[in-house]
Protein backbone atom coordinates (compact mmCIF):
# COMPACT_ATOMS: atom_id res chain seq x y z
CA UNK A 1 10.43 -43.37 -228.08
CA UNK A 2 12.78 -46.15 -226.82
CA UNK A 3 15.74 -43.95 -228.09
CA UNK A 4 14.61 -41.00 -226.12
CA UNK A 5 13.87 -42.77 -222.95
CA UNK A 6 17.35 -44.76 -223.39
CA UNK A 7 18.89 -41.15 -223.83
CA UNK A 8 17.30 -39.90 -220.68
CA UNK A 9 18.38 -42.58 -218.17
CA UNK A 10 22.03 -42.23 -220.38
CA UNK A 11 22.22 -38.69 -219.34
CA UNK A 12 20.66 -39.00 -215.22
CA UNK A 13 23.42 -41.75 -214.75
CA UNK A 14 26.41 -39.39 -216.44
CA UNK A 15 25.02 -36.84 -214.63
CA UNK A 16 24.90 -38.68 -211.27
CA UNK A 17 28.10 -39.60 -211.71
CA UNK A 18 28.97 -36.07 -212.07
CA UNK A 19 27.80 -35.33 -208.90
CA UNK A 20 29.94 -38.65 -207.70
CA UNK A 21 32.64 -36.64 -208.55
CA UNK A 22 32.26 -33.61 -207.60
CA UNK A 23 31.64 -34.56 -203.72
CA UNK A 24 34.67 -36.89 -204.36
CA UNK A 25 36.97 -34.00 -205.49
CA UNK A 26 35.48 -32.05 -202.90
CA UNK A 27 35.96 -34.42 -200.15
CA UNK A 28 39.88 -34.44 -201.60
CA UNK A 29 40.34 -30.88 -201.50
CA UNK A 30 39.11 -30.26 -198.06
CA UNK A 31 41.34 -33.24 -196.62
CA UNK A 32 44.14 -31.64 -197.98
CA UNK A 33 44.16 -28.49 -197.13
CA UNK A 34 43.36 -29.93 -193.64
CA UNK A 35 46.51 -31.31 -194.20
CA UNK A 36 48.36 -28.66 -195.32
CA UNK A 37 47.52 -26.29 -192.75
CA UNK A 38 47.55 -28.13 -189.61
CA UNK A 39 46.99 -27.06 -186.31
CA UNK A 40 49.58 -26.52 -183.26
CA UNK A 41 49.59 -29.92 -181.39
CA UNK A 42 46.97 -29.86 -178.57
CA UNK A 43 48.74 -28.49 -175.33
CA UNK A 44 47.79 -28.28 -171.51
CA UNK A 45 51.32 -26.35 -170.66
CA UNK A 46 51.25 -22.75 -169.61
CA UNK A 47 53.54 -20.53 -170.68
CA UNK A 48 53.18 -17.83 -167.61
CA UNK A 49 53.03 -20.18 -163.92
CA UNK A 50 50.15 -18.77 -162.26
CA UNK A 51 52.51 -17.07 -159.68
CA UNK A 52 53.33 -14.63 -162.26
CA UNK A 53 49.86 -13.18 -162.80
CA UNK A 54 49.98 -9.12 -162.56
CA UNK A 55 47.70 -7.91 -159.68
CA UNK A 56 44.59 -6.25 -159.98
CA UNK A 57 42.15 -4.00 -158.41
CA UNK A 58 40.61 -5.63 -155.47
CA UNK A 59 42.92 -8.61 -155.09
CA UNK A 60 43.77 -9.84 -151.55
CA UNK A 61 47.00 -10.01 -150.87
CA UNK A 62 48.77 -11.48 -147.95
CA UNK A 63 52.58 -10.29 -147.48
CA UNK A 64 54.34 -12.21 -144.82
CA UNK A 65 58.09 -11.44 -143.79
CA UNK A 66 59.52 -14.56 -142.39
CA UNK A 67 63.16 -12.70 -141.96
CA UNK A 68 61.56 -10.06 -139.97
CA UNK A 69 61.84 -10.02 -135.89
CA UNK A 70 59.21 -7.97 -135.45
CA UNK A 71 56.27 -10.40 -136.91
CA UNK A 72 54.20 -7.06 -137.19
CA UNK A 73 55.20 -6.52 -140.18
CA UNK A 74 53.28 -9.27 -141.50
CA UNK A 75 49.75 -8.07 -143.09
CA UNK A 76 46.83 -8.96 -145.22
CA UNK A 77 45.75 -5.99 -147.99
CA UNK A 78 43.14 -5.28 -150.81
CA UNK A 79 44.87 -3.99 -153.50
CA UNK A 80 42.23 -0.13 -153.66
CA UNK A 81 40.96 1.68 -156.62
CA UNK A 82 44.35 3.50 -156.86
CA UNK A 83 46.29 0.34 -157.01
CA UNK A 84 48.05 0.99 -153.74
CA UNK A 85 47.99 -1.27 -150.64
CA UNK A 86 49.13 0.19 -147.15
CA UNK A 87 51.75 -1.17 -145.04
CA UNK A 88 52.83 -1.24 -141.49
CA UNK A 89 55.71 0.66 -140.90
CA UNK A 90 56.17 0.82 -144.52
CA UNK A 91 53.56 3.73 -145.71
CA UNK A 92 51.95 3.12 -149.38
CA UNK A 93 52.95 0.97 -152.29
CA UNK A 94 51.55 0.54 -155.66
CA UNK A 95 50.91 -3.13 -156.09
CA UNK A 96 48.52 -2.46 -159.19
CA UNK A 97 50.01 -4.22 -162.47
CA UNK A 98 52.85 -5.92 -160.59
CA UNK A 99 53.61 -9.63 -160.29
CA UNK A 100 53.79 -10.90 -156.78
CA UNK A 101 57.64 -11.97 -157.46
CA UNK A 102 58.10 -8.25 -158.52
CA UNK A 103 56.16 -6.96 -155.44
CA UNK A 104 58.43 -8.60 -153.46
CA UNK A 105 61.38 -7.55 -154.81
CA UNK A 106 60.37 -4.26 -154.09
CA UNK A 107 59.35 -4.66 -150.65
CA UNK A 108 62.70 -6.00 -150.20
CA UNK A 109 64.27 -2.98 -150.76
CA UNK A 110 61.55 -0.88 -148.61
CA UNK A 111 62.05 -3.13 -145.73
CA UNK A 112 65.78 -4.12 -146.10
CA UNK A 113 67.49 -3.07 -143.49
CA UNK A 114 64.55 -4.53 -140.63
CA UNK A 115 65.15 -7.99 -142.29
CA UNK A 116 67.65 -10.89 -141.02
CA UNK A 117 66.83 -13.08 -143.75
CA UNK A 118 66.56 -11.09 -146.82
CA UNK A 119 62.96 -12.55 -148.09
CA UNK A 120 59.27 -11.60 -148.70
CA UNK A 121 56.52 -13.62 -149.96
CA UNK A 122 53.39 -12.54 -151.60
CA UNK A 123 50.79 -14.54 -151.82
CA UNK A 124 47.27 -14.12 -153.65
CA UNK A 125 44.49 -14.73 -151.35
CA UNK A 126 41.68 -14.14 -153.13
CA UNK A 127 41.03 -12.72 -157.01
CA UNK A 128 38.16 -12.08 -158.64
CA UNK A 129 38.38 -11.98 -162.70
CA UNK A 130 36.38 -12.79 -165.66
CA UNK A 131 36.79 -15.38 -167.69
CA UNK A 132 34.52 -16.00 -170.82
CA UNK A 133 32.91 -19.29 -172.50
CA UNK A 134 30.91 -19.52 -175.54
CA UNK A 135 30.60 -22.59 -178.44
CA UNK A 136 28.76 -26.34 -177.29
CA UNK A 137 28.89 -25.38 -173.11
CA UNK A 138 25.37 -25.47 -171.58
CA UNK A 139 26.17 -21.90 -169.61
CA UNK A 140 27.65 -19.71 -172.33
CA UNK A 141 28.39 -16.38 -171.11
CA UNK A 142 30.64 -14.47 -168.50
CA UNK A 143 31.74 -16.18 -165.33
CA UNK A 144 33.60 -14.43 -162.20
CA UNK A 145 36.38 -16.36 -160.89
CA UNK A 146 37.22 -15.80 -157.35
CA UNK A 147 40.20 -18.44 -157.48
CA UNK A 148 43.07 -19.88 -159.26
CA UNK A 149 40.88 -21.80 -161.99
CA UNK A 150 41.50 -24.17 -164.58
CA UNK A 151 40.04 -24.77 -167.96
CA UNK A 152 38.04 -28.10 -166.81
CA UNK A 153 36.70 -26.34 -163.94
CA UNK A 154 35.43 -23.58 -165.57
CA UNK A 155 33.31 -25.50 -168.64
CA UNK A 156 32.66 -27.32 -165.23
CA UNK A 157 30.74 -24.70 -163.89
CA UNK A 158 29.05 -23.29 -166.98
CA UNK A 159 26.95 -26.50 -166.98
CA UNK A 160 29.53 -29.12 -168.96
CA UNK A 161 28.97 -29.27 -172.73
CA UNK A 162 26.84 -31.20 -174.40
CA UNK A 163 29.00 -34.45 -175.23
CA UNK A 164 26.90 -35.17 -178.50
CA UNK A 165 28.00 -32.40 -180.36
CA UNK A 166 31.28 -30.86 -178.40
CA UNK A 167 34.56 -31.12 -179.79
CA UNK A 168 36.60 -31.93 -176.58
CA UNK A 169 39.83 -32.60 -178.73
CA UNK A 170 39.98 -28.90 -179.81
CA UNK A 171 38.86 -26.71 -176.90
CA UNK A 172 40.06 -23.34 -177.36
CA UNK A 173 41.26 -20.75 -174.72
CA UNK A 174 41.99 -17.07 -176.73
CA UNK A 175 44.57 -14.40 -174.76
CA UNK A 176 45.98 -11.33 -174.87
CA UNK A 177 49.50 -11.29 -174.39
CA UNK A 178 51.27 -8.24 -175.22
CA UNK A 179 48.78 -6.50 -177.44
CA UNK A 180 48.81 -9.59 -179.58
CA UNK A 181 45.68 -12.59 -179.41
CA UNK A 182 46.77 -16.34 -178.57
CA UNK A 183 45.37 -18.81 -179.34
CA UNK A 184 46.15 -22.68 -176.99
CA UNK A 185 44.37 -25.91 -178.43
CA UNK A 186 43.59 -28.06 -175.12
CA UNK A 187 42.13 -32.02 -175.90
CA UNK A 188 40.01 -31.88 -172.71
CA UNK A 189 39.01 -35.27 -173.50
CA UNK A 190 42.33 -36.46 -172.18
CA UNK A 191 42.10 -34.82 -169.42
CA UNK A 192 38.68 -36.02 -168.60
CA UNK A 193 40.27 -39.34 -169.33
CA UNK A 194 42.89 -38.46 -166.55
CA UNK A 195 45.56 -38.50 -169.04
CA UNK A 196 46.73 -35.10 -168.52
CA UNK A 197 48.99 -34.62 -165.36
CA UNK A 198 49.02 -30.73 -165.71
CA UNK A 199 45.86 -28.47 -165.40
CA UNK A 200 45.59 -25.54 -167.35
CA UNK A 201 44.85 -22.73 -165.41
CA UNK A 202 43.27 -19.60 -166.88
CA UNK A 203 44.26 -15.99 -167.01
CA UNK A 204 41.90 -12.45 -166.59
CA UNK A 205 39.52 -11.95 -169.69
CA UNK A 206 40.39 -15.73 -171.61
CA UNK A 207 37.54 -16.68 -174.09
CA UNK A 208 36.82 -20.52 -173.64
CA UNK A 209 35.76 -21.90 -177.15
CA UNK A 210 34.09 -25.48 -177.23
CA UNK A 211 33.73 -25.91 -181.25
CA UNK A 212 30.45 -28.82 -181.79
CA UNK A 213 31.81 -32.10 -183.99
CA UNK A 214 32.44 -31.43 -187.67
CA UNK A 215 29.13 -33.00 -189.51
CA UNK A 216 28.58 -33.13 -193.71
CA UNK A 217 25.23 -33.17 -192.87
């Protein structure tokens, strides 16, 4: 009976060591292939300045001609359901889809010979656009931005996150650009720290992604 019992506890410990093991080798694979495959560096840098965003329907737009004598030609439009805007002396122009730099490059052309000093500037007033957030924010869910707004500000306003389980160091913002999905890593927890000079400032139709703290248990 000794035997037996003395085999038992033989067999528990090789087999809890087994286990050991296991978790260990487990532990090692997962490490490495963190390592192999590694992640873009975290970045707050925008590719596309937002100057460079294309217009959309119902943007308000405020075109000012500061080579012009006649200060008339100055005006303030909302881009209509046809994409056009109208202006003085100037009849219709399709804004839809452009970029305010190429708006006024065309402009330029329309109104070039009533122009001194050959310049326009286009300026967004006002833009309304949805932006998405889902993962450890208190809000999840569609919000409507009706301004230039960054990242921070807009986990900001969909309650904050819950700082017990969010992942600050890997916030990601998903994009379309050019029929392809990007994907930027931001570490929002520098920039809460006031490390990060630069603001990232999102685009129409970005999905915000707060991923909770990795946990084995």
């Amino acid at each position: 009976m000794k035997k037996l019992f003395g085999k038992i506890r033989h067999l528990a410990r090789i087999e809890a060591s087994d286990r050991a093991i296991m978790r260990a080798l487990s532990l090692s694979l997962l490490l490495g292939l963190g390592n192999g495959c590694q992640s873009p560096a975290p970045t707050t840098r925008d590719p596309i300045p937002y100057s460079e965003v294309r217009l959309r329907e119902g943007d308000v737009i405020r075109i000012v001609f500061p080579g012009a004598p006649n200060s008339n030609l100055d005006t303030t439009q909302q881009i209509r359901r046809d994409g056009k805007i109208t202006l003085n002396m100037g009849g219709e122009v399709t804004a839809l889809d452009k970029t305010p730099s190429e708006l006024e490059k065309e402009l330029l052309k329309i109104y070039d010979a009533q122009l001194v000093v050959k310049q326009v500037v286009v300026t967004i007033n006002a833009s309304t656009y949805p932006v998405f957030l889902t993962g450890a924010v208190l809000k999840p869910g569609k919000l409507d931005a009706n301004r230039p707004l960054s990242l921070l500000e807009a986990v900001m306003e969909a309650g904050g996150v819950d700082y017990a389980k969010a992942d600050l160091k890997n916030v990601k913002v998903l994009r379309q650009i050019d029929g392809k999905l990007v994907t930027f890593r931001v570490n929002l927890r520098e920039t809460l720290k006031g490390n990060q000079s630069e603001p990232f400032y999102l685009k129409p139709s970005d999905i915000i992604y707060v991923p909770e703290k990795f946990s084995w248990f």
